[in-house]
N, C-alpha and C. Protein backbone atom coordinates (compact mmCIF):
# COMPACT_ATOMS: atom_id res chain seq x y z
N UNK A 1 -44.70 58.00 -2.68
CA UNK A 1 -45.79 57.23 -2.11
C UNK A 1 -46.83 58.18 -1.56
N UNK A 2 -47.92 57.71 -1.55
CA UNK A 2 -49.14 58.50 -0.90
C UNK A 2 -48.76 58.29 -0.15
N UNK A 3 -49.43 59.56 1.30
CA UNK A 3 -49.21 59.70 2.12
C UNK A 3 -50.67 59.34 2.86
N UNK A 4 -50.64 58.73 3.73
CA UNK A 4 -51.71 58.05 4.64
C UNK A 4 -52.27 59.48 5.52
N UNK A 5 -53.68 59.90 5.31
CA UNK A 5 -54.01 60.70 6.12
C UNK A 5 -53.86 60.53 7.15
N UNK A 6 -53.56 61.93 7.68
CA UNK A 6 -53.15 62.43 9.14
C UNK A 6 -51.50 61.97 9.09
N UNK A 7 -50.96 61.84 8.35
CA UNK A 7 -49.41 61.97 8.00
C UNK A 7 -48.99 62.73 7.86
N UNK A 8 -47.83 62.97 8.19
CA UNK A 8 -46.52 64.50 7.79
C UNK A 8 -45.90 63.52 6.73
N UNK A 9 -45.83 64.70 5.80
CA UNK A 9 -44.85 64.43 4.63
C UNK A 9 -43.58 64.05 5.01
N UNK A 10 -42.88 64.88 6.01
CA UNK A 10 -41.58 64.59 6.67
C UNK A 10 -41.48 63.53 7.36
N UNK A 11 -42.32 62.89 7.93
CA UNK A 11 -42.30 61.59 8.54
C UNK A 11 -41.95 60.46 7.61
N UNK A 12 -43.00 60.83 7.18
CA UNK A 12 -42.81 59.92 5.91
C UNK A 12 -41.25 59.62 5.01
N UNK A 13 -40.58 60.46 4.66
CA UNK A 13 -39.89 60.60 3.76
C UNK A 13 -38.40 60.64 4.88
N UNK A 14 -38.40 60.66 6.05
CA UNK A 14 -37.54 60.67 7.11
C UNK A 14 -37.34 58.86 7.22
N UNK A 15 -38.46 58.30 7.47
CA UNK A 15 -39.01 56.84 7.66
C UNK A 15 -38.26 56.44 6.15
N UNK A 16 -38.52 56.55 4.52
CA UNK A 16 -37.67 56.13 3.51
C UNK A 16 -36.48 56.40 3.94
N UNK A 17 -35.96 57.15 4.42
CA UNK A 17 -34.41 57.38 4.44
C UNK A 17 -34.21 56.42 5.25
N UNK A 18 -34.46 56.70 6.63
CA UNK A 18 -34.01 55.36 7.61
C UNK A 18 -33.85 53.87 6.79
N UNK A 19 -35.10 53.61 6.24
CA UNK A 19 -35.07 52.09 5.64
C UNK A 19 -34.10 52.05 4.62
N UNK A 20 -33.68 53.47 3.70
CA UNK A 20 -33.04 53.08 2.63
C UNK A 20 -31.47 52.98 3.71
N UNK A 21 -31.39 53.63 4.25
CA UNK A 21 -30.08 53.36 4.94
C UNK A 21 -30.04 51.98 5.87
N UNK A 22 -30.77 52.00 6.38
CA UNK A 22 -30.60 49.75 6.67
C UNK A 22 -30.07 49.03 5.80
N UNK A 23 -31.11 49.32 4.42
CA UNK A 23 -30.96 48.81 3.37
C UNK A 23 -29.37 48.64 2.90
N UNK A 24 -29.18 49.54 2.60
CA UNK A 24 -27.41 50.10 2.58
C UNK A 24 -26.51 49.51 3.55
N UNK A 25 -26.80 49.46 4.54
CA UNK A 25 -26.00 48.76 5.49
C UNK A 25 -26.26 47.37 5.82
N UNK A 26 -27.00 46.96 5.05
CA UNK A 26 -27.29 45.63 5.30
C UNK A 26 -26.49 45.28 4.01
N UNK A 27 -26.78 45.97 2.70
CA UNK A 27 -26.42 45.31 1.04
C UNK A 27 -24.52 45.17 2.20
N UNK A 28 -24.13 46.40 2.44
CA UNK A 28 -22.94 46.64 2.72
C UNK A 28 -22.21 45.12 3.47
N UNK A 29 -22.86 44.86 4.55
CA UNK A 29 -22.68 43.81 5.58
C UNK A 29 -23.03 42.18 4.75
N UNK A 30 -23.66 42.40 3.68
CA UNK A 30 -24.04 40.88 2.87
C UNK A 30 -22.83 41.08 1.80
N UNK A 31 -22.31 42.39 1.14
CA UNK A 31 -21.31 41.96 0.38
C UNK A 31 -20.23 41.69 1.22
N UNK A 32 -19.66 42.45 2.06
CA UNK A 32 -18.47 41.84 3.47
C UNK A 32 -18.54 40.42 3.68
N UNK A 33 -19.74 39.99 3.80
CA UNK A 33 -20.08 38.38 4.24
C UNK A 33 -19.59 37.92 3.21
N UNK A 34 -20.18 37.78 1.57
CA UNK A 34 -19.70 37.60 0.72
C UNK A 34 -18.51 37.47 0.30
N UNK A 35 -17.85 38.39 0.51
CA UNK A 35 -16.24 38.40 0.74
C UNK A 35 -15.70 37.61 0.99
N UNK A 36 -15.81 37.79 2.44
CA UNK A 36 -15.20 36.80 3.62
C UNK A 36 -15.28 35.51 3.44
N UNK A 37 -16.03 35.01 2.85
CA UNK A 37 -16.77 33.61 2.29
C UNK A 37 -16.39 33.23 1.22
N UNK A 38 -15.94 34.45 0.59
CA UNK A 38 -15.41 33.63 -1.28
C UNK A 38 -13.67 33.61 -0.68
N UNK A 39 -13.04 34.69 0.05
CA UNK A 39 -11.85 34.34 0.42
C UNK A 39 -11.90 32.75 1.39
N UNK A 40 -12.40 32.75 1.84
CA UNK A 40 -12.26 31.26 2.67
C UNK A 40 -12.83 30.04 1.77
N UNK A 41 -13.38 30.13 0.77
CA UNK A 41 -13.66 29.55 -0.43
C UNK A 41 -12.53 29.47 -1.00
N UNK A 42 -11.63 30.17 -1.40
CA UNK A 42 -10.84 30.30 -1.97
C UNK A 42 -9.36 29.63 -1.39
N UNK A 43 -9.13 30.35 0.25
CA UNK A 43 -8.14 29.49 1.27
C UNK A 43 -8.76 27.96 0.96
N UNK A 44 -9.42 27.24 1.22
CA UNK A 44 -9.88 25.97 1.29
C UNK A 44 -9.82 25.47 -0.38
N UNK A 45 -10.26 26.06 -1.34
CA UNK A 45 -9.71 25.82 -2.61
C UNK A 45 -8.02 25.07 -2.74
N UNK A 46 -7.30 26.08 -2.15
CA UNK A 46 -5.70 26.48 -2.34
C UNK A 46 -5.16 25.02 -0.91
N UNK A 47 -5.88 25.17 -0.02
CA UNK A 47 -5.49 23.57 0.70
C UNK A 47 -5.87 22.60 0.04
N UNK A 48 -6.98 22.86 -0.78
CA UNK A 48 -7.55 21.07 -1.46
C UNK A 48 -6.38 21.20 -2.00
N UNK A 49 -5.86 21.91 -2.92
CA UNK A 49 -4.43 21.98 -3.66
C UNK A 49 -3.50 21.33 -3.81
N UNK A 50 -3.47 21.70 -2.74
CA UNK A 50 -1.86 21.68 -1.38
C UNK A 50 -2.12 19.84 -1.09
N UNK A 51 -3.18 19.51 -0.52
CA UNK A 51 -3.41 18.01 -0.15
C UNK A 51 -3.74 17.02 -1.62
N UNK A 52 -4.02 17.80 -2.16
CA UNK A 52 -4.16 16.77 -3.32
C UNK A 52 -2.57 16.44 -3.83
N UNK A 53 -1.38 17.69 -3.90
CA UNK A 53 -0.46 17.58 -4.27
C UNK A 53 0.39 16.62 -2.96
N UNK A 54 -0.03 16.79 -2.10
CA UNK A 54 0.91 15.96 -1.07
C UNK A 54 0.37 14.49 -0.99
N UNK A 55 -0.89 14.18 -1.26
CA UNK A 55 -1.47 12.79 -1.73
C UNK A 55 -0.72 12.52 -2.58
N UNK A 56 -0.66 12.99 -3.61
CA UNK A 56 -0.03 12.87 -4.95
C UNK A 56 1.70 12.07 -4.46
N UNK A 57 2.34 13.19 -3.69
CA UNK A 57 3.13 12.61 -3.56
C UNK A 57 3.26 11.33 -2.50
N UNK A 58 2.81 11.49 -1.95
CA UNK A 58 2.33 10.23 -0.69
C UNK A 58 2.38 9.01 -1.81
N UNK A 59 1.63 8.53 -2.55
CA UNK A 59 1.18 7.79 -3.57
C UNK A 59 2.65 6.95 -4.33
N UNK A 60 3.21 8.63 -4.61
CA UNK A 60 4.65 7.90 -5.16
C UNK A 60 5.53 7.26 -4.19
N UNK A 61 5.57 7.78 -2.79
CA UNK A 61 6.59 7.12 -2.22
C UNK A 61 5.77 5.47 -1.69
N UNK A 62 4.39 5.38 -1.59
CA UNK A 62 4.11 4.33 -1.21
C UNK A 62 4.27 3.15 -2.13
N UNK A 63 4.26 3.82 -3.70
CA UNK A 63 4.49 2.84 -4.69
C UNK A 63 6.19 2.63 -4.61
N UNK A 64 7.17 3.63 -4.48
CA UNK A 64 8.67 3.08 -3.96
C UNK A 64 8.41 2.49 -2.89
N UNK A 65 7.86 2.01 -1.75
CA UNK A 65 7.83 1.55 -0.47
C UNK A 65 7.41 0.30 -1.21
N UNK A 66 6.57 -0.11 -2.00
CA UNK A 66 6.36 -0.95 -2.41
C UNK A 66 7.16 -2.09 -3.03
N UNK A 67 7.55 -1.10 -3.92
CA UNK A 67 8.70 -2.08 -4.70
C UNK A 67 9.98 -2.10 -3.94
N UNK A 68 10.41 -1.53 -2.99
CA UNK A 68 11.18 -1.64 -2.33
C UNK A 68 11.36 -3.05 -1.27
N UNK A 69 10.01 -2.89 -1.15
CA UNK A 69 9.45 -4.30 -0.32
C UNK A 69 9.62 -5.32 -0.43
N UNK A 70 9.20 -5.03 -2.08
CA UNK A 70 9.23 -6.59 -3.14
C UNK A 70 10.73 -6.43 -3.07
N UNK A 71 11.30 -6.20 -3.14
CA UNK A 71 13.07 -6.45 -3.48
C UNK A 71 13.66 -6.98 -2.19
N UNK A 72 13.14 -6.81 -1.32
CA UNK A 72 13.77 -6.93 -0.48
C UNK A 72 12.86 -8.26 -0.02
N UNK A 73 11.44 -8.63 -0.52
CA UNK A 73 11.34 -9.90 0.25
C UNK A 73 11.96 -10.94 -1.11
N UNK A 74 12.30 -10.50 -2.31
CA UNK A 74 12.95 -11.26 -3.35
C UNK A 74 14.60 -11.77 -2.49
N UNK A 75 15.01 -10.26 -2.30
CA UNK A 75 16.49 -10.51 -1.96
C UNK A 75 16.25 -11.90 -0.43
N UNK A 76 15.14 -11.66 0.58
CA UNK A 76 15.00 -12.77 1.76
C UNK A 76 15.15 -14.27 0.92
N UNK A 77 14.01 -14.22 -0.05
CA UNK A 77 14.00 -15.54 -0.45
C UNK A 77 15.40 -15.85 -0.72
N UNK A 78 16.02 -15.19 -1.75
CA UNK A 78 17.20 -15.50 -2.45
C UNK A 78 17.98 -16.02 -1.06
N UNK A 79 18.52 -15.16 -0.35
CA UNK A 79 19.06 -15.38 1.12
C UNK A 79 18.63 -16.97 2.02
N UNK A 80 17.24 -17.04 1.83
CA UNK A 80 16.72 -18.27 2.42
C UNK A 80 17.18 -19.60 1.57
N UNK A 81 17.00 -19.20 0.26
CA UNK A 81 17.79 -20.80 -1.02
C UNK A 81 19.13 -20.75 -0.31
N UNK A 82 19.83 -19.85 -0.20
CA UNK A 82 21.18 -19.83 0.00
C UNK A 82 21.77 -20.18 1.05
N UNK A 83 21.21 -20.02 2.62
CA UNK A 83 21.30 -20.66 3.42
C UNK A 83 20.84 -22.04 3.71
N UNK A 84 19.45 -22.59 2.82
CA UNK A 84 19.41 -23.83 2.74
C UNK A 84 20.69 -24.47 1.79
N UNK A 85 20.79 -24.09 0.58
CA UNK A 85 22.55 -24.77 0.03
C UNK A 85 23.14 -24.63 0.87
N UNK A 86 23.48 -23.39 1.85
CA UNK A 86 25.06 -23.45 2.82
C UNK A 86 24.70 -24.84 3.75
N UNK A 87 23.39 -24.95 4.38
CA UNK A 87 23.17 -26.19 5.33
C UNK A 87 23.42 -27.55 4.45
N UNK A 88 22.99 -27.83 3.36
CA UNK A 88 23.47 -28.97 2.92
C UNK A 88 24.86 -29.01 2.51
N UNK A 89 25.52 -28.09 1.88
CA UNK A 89 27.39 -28.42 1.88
C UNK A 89 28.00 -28.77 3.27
N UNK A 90 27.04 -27.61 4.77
CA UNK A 90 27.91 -28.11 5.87
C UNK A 90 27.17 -29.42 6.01
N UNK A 91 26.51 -29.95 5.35
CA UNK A 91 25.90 -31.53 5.96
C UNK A 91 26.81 -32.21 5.52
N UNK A 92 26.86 -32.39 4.38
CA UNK A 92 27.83 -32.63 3.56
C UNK A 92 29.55 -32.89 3.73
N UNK A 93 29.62 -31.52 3.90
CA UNK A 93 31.39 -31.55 4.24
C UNK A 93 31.32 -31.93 6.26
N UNK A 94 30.46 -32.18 7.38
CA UNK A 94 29.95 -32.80 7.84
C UNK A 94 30.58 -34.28 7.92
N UNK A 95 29.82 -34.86 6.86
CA UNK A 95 30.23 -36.76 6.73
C UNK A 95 30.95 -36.63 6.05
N UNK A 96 32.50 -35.57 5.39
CA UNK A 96 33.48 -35.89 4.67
C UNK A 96 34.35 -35.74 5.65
N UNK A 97 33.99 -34.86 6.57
CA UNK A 97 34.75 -34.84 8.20
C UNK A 97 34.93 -36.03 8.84
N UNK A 98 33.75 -36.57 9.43
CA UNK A 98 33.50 -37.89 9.91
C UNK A 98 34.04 -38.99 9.65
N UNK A 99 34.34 -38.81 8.06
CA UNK A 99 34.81 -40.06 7.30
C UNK A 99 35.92 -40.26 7.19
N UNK A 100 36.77 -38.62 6.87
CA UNK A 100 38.01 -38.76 7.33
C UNK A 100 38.63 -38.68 8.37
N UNK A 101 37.86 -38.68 9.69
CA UNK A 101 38.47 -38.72 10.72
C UNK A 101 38.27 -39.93 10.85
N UNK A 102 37.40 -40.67 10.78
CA UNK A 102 37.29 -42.80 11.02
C UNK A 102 38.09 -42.85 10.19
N UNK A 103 38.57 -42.62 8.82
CA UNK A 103 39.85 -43.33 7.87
C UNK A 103 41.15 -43.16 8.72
N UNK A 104 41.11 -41.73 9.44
CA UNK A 104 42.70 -41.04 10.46
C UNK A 104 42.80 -42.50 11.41
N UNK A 105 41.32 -42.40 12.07
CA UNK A 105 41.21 -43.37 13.38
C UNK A 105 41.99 -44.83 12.75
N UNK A 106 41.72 -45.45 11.73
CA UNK A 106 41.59 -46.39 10.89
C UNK A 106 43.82 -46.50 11.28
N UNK A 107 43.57 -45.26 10.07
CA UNK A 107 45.44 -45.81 9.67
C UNK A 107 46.50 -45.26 10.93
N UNK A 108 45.80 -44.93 12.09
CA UNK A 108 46.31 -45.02 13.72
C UNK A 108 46.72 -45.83 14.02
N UNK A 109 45.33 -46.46 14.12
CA UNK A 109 45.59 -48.17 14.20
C UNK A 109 46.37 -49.11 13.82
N UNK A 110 46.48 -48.94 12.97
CA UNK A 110 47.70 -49.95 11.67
C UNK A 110 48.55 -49.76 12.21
N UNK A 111 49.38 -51.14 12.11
CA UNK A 111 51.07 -51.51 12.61
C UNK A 111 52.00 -50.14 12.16
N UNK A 112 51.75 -50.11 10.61
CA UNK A 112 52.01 -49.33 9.69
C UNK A 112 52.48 -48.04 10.30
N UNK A 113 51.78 -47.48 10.73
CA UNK A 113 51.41 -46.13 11.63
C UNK A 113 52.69 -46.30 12.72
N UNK A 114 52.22 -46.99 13.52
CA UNK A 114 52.97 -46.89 15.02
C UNK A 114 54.28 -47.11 14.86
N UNK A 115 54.69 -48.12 13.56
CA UNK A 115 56.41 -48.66 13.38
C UNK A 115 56.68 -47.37 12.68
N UNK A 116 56.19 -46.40 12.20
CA UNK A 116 56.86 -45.43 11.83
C UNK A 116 56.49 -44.33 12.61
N UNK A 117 56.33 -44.04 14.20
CA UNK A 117 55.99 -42.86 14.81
C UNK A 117 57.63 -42.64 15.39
N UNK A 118 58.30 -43.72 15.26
CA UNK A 118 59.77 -42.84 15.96
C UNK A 118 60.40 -41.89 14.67
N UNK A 119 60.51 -42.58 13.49
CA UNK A 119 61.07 -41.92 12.43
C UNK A 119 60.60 -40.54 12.24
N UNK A 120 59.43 -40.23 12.10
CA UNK A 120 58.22 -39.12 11.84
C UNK A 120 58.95 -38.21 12.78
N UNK A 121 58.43 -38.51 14.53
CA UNK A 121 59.23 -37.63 15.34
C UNK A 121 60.49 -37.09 15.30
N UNK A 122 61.30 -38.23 14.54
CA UNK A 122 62.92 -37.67 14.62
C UNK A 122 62.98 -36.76 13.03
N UNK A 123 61.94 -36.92 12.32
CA UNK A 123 62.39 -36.40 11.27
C UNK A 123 61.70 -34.78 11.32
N UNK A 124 60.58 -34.88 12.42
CA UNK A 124 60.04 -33.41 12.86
C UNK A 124 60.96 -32.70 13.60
N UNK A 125 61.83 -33.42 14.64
CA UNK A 125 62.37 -32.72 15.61
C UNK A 125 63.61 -31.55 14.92
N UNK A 126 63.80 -32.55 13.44
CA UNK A 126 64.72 -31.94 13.09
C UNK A 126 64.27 -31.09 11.70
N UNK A 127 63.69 -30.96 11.78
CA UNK A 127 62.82 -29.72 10.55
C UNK A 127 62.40 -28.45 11.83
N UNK A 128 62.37 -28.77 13.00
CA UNK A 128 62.38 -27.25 13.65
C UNK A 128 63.77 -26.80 14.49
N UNK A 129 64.85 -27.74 14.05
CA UNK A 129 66.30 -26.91 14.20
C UNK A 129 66.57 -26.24 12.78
């Protein structure tokens, strides 16, 4: 470069060095940055990874949670028919109770019954000797 009158050559060329060495230490400090930035580019790459693969699996167990669900509100229903049948047999066996206890009440009553409660007794007393 020309030198600006009333300049020292050495000034001058002292002054390029300085700047080229900023220069240098700056390129130096922007590739470091660089660095540092593509590695943490890179860490954050390697977690999207990592979370995409654990979504991934998240996904499958929510679809087993799912069908698990369904089976199990299948198996409730099934359970719910089944306890409605168990309530109608006990309704059921219920008034076959009822009925045969009014038929018991019934043949109590009867002559029938009472003229044979001595025999019955004597014929029990002697089935437990």
């Amino acid at each position: 470069m020309p030198s600006a009158p009333g300049e020292e050559p050495g000034l001058l060329a002292e002054a390029y060095e300085r700047r080229d060495a900023q220069l240098y230490e700056a390129r130096s400090a922007l590739a470091e940055s660089v660095a540092a930035l593509e590695r943490e580019l890179e860490r954050r790459h390697e977690e999207a990874d990592a979370l995409r693969v654990e979504v991934a699996a998240l996904r499958g167990e929510l679809g087993g949670a799912r069908e698990h669900a369904g089976n199990l509100t299948a198996e409730v229903e099934k359970q719910g028919r089944l306890v409605g049948q168990l309530r109608e047999e006990v309704a059921r066996l219920a008034g076959e109770l009822r009925a045969s206890q009014e038929m018991i009440a019934t043949l109590r009553g009867m002559k029938v019954v009472r003229w044979t409660a001595a025999p019955r007794k004597a014929v029990h007393r002697l089935r437990r000797r």
